[in-house]
Protein backbone atom coordinates (compact mmCIF):
# COMPACT_ATOMS: atom_id res chain seq x y z
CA UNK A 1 0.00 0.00 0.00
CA UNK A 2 1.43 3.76 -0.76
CA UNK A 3 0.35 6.91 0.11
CA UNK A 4 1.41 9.80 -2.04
CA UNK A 5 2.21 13.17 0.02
CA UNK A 6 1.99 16.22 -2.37
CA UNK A 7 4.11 19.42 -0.69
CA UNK A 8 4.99 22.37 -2.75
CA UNK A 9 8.31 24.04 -2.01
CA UNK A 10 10.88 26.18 -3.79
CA UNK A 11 12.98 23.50 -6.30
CA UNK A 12 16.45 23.82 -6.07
CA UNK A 13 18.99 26.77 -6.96
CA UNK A 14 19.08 26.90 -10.70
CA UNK A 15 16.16 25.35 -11.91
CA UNK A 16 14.10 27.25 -14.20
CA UNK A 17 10.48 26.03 -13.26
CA UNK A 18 9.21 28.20 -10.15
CA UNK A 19 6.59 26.43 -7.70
CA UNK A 20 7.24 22.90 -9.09
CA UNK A 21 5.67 20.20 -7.20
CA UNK A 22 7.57 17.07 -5.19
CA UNK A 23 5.69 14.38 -4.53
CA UNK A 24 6.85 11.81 -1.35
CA UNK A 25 6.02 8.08 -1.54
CA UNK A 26 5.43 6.59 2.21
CA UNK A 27 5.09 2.96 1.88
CA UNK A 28 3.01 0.80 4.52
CA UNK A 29 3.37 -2.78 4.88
CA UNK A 30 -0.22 -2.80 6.01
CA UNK A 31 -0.36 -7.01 5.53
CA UNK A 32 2.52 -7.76 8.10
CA UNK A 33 1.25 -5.12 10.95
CA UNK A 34 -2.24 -6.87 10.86
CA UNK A 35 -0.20 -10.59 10.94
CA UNK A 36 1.29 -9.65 13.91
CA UNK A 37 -1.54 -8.37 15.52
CA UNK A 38 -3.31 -11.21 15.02
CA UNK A 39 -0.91 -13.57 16.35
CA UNK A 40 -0.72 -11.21 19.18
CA UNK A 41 -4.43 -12.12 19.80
CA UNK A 42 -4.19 -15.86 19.50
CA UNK A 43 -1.32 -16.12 22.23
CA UNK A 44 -2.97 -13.93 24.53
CA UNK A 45 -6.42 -16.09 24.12
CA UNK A 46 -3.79 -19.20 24.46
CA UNK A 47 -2.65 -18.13 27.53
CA UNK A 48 -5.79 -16.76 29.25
CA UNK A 49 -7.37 -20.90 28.28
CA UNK A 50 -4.13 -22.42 30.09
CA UNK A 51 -4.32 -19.95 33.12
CA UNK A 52 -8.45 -21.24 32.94
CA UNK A 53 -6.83 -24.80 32.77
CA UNK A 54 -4.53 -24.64 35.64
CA UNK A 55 -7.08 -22.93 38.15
CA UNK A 56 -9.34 -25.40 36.90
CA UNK A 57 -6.87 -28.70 37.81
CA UNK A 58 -5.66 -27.33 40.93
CA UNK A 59 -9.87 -27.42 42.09
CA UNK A 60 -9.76 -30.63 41.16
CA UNK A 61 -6.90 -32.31 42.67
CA UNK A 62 -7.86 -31.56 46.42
CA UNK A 63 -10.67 -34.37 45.58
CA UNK A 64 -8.04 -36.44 44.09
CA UNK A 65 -5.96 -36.02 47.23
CA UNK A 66 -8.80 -37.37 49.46
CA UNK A 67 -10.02 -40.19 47.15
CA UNK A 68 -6.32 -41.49 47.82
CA UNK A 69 -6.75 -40.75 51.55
CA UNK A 70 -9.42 -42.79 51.44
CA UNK A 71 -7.71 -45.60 49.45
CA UNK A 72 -5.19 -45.51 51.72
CA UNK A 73 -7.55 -46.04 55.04
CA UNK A 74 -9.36 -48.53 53.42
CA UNK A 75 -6.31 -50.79 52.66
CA UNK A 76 -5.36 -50.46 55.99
CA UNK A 77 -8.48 -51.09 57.12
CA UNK A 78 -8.52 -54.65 54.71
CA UNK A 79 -5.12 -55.65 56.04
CA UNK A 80 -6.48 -55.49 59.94
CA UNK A 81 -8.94 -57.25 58.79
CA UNK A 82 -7.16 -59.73 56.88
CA UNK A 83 -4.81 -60.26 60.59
CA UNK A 84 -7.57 -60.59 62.37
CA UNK A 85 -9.29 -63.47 60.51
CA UNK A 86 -5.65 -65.41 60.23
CA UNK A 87 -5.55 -64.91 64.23
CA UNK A 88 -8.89 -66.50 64.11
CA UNK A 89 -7.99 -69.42 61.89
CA UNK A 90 -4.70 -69.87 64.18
CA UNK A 91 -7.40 -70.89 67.08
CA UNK A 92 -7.77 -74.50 67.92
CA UNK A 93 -10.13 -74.32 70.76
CA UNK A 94 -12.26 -77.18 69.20
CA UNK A 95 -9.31 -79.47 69.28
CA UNK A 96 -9.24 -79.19 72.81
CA UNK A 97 -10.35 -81.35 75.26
CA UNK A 98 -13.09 -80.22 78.26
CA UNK A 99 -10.87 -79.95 80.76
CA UNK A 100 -8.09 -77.96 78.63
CA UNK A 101 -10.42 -75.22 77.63
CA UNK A 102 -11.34 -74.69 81.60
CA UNK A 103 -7.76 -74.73 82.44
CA UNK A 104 -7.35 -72.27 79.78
CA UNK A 105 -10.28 -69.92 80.57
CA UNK A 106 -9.66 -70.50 84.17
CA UNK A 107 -13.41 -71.48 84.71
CA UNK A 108 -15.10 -74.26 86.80
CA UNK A 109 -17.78 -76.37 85.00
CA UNK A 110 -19.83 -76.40 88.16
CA UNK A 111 -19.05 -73.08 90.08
CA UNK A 112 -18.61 -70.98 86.50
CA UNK A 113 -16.57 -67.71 87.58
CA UNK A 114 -17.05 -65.46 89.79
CA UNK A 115 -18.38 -62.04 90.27
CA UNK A 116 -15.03 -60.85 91.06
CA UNK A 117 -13.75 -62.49 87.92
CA UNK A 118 -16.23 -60.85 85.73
CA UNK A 119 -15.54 -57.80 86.41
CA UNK A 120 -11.99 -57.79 85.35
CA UNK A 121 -12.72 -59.90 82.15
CA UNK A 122 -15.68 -57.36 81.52
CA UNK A 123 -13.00 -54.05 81.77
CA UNK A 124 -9.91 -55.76 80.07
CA UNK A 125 -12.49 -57.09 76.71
CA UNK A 126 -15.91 -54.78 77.13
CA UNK A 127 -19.02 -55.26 76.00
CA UNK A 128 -19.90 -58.46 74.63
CA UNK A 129 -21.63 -56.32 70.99
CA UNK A 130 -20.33 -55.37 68.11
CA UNK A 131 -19.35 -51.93 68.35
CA UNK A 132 -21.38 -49.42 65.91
CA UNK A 133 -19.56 -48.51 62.74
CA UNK A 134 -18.73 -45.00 62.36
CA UNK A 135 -20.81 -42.56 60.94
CA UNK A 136 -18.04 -40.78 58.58
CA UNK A 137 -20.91 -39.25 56.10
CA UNK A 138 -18.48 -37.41 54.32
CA UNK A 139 -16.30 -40.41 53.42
CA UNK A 140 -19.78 -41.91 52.37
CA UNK A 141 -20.74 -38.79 49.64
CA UNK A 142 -17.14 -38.80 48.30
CA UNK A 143 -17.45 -42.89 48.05
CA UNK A 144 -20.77 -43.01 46.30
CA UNK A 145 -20.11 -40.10 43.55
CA UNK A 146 -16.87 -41.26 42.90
CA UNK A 147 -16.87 -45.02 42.93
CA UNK A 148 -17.46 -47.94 40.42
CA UNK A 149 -17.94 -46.43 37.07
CA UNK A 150 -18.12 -42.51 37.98
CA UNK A 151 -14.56 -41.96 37.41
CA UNK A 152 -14.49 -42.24 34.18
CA UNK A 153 -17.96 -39.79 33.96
CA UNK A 154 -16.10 -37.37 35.82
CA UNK A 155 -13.36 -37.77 33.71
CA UNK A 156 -15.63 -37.60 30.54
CA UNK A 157 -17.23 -34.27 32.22
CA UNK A 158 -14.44 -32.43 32.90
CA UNK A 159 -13.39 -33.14 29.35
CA UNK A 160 -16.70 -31.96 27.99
CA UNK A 161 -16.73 -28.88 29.81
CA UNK A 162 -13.17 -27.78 29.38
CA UNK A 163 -14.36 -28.07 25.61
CA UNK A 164 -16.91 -25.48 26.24
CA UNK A 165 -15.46 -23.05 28.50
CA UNK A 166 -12.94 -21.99 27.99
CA UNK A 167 -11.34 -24.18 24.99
CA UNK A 168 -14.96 -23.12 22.96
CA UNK A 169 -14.47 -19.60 20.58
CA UNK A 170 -17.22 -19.63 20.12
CA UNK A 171 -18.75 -21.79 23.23
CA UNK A 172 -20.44 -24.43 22.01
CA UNK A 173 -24.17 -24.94 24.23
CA UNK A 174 -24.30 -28.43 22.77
CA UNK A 175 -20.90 -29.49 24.74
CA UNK A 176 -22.71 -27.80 27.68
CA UNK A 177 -25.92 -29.80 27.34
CA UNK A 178 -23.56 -32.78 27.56
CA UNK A 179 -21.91 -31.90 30.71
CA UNK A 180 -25.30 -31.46 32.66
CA UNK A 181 -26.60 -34.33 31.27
CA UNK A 182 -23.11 -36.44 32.73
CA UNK A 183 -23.26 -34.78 35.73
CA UNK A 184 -27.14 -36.26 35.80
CA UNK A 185 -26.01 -39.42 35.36
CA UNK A 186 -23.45 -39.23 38.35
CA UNK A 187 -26.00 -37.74 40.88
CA UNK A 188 -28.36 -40.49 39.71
CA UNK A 189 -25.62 -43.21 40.47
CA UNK A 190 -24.63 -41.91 44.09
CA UNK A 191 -28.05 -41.47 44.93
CA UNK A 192 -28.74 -45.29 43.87
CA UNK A 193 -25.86 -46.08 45.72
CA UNK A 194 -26.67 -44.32 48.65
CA UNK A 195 -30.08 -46.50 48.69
CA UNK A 196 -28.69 -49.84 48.34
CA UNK A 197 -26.69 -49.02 51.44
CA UNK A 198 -29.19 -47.72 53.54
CA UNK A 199 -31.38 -50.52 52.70
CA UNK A 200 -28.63 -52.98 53.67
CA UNK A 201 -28.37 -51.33 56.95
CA UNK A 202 -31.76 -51.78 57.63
CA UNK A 203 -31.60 -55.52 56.95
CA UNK A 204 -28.74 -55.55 59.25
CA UNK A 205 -30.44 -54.20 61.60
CA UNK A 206 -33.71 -56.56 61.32
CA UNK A 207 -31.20 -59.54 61.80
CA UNK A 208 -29.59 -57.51 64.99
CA UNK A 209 -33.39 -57.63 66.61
CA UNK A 210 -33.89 -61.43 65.71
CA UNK A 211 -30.65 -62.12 68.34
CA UNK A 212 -31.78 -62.81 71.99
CA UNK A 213 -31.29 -60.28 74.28
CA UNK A 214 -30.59 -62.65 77.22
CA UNK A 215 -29.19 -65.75 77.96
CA UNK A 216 -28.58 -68.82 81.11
CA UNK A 217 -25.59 -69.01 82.62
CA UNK A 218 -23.47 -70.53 85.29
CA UNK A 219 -22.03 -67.91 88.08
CA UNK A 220 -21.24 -68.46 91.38
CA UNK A 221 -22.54 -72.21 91.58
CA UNK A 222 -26.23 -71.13 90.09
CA UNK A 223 -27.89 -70.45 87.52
CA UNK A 224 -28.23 -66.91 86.47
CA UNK A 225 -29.94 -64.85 83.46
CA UNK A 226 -28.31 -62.72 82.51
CA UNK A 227 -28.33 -60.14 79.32
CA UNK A 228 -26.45 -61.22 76.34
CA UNK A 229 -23.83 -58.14 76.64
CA UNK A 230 -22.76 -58.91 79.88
CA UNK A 231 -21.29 -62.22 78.93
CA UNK A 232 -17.21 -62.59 79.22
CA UNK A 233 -14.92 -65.07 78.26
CA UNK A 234 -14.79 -68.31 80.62
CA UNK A 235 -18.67 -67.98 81.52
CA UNK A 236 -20.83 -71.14 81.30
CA UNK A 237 -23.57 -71.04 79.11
CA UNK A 238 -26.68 -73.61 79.03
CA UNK A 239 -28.01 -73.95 75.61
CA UNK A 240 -31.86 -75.20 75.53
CA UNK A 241 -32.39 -77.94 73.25
């Protein structure tokens, strides 16, 4: 592109023509000023979608962090598990003979123990119940939307909305249709999840109420009832036929 400048001034010493006319070219490069401008724009939109990227990941990976945590609690919670049912398979109490498992138990088949004897079995075992589970809701939420398949949904929405904000130029509303509709599909699944669970607790809990609350026993040379938690290792327990 050129632009012609038209000045009159005085032409040099000795020329005959008076007022003569100069004309300066000024030359533009009009093509390689509006290249660089755009690239200018497509790096700054660049970086402005990685900043969006990074503040997006570094949301995210607190829940990643605690879905390990969790991991990592419930393998140790398998492995105590695990010793405790090889502890219980290292038992040989039904090898023994009658008198050997009083000897052991330090209990009399006729005078059963005495009250002096429960007491310190009852502090040093507790309760004979099984201890309440705890109630870590949290833990539960975080297990049932991001357990079994839901991963990979998550995984799937993040992906679909990353492509709509702010990856989209234009944004696309059909990408953002799809990410509702995933994240649908995951509240759906924790909430069916979170049903099966409390309906297996309530089945527990039937079975719990069909155990009998007391039981016969030997203590102290007679015959006592006595409630089912109160039992301790050693006692003598008559079973009705």
């Amino acid at each position: 592109m050129e632009i012609q400048v038209a000045d009159k001034r005085s032409p040099p010493s000795g020329a005959d023509n008076q007022g003569l006319q100069f004309e300066r070219k000024l030359t533009v490069e009009y093509r390689t000023l509006s290249i660089q401008l755009s690239r200018h724009d497509q790096n700054q939109r660049a970086r402005n979608s990685e900043s969006k990227l990074k503040s997006f990941i570094y949301r995210v990976l607190p829940i990643r962090r605690a879905y390990d945590q969790r991991k990592a609690d419930d393998s140790k919670q398998e492995a105590k598990i695990e010793q405790t049912a090889d502890e219980l398979s290292a038992l040989k109490f039904h090898l023994d003979t009658v008198e050997e498992t009083l000897t052991k138990f330090g209990a009399s088949p006729v005078q059963g123990l005495e009250n002096e004897a429960v007491k310190r079995r009852r502090e040093r075992d507790g309760p004979n119940a099984l201890s309440a589970p705890p109630n870590r809701i949290f833990f539960k939420i975080f297990d049932w939307l991001f357990s079994g398949f839901c991963p990979l949904l998550w995984i799937a929405a993040i992906f679909v909305w990353i492509s709509w904000k702010p990856l989209g130029d234009p944004a696309n509303p059909q990408y953002l249709a799809l990410g509702i509709a995933i994240l649908i599909v995951i509240v759906l699944q924790a909430g069916f999840s979170a049903w099966q669970e409390w309906t297996t607790s309530r089945v527990m809990a039937s079975i719990t109420n069909m155990l009998p609350t007391e039981t016969l026993v030997t203590r102290n040379g007679n015959k006592t009832k006595i409630v089912a938690s109160e039992l301790v290792q050693g006692d003598i327990v008559h079973v009705r036929g």
